[in-house]
Protein backbone atom coordinates (compact mmCIF):
# COMPACT_ATOMS: atom_id res chain seq x y z
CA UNK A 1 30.28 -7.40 -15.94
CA UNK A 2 34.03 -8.56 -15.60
CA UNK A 3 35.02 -5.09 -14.66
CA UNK A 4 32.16 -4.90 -11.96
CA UNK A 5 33.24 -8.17 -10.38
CA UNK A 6 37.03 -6.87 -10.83
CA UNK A 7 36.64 -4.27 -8.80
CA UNK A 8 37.05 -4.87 -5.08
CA UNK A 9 33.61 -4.43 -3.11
CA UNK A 10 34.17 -1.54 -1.26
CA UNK A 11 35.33 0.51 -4.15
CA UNK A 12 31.80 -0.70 -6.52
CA UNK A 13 29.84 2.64 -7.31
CA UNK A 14 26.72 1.96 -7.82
CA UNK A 15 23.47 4.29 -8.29
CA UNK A 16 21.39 4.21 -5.18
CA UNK A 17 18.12 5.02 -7.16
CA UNK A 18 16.75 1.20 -6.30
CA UNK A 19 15.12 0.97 -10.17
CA UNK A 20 18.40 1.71 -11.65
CA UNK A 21 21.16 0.36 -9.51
CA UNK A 22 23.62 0.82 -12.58
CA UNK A 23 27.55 0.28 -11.73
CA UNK A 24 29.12 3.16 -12.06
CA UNK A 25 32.38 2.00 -11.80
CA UNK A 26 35.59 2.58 -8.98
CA UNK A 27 34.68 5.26 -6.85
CA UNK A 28 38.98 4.59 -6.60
CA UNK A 29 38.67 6.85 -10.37
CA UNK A 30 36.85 9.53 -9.23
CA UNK A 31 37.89 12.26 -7.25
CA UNK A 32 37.21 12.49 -3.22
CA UNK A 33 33.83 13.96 -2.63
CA UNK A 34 33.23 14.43 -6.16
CA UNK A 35 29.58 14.48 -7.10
CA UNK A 36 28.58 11.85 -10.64
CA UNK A 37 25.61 11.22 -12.45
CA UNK A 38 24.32 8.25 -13.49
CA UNK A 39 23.70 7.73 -17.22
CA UNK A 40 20.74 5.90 -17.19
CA UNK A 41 18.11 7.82 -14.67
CA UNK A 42 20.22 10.83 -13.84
CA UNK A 43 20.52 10.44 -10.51
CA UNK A 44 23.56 12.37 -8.72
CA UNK A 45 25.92 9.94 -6.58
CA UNK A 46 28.20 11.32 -4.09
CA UNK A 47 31.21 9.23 -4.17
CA UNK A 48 32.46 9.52 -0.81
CA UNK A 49 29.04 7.78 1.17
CA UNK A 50 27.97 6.20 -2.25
CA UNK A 51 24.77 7.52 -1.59
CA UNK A 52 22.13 10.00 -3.48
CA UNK A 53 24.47 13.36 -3.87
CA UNK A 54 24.29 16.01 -1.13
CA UNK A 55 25.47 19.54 -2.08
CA UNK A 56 26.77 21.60 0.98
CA UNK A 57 26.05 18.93 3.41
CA UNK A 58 28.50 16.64 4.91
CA UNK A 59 28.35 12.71 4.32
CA UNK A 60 25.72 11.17 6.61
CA UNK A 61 24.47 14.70 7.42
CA UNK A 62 20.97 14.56 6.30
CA UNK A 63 20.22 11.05 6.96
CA UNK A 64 21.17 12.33 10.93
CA UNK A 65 19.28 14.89 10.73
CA UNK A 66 16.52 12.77 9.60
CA UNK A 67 16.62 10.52 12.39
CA UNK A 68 16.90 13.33 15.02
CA UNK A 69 13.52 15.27 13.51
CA UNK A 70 11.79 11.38 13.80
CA UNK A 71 13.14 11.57 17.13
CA UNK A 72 12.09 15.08 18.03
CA UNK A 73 8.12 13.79 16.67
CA UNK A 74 8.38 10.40 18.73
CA UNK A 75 9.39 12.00 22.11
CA UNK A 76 6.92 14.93 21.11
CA UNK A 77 10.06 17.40 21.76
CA UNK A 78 9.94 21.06 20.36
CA UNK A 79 12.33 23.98 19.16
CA UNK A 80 12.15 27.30 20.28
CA UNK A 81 11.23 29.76 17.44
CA UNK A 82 13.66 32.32 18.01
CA UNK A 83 16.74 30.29 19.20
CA UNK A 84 16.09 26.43 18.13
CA UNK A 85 17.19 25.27 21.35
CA UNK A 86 15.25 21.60 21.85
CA UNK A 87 12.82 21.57 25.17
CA UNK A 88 10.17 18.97 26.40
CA UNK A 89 7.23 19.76 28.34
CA UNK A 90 6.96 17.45 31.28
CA UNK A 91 3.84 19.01 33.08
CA UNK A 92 1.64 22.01 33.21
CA UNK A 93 0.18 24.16 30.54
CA UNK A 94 1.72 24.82 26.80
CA UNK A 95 2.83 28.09 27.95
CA UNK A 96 6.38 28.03 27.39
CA UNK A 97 9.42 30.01 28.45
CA UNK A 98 12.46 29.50 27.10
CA UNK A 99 15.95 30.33 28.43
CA UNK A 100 16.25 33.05 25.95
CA UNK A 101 13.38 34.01 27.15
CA UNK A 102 11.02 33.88 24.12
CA UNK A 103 7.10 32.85 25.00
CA UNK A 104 5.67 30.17 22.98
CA UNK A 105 2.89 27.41 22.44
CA UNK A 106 4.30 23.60 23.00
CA UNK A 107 1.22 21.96 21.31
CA UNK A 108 1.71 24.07 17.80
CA UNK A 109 5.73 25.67 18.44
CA UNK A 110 4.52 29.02 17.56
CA UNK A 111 5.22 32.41 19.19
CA UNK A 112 2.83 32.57 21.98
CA UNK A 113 0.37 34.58 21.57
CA UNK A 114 -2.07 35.11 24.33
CA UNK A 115 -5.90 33.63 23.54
CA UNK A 116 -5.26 33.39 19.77
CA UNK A 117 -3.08 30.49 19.52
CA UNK A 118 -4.13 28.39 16.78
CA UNK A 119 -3.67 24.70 18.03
């Protein structure tokens, strides 16, 4: 416990798992970005957003993303199938047209396809 309250807040590792929340120590000790495991439930910690470890993904990255695919169901946006691009349908039928000029259904997001669309 000393060496927990020793160690200056912003610096306190701890595991993010809310049932374990062990200290893990500095994240000062460890080396930027490296990825630790906590030795009571396993759990990976990235030590650069003290959060649950991300492999491959930037800090912050998938919590973003996250928010932006809540977004995308709120506003009732879609993605084109073929080039992602985000569009929202502000009147007339689901038949879309996209800029890169692939056809497809705004109530399901699939490739439109003329009186079988499954939505």
């Amino acid at each position: 416990a000393r060496v927990e309250y020793e160690t200056p807040y912003e610096h306190r590792l701890y595991c993010p798992q809310p049932r374990c929340s062990k200290f893990m120590g500095s994240k000062e000790d460890k080396a930027p970005g490296e990825d630790v495991t906590c030795g009571d439930c396993g759990t990976g910690i990235c030590t650069g957003c003290k959060e649950q470890a991300h492999p491959g993904e930037k800090c912050g990255e998938g919590r973003a993303m996250a928010a932006f695919v809540l977004l995308m169901e709120e506003m009732r946006w879609r993605a084109c199938p073929n080039c992602k691009v985000i569009v929202e349908k502000t009147e007339g039928c689901v038949h879309m047209v996209c800029r890169c000029r692939q056809e497809f259904c705004y109530a399901c997001g699939v490739a439109w396809r003329p009186r079988r669309c499954g939505c």
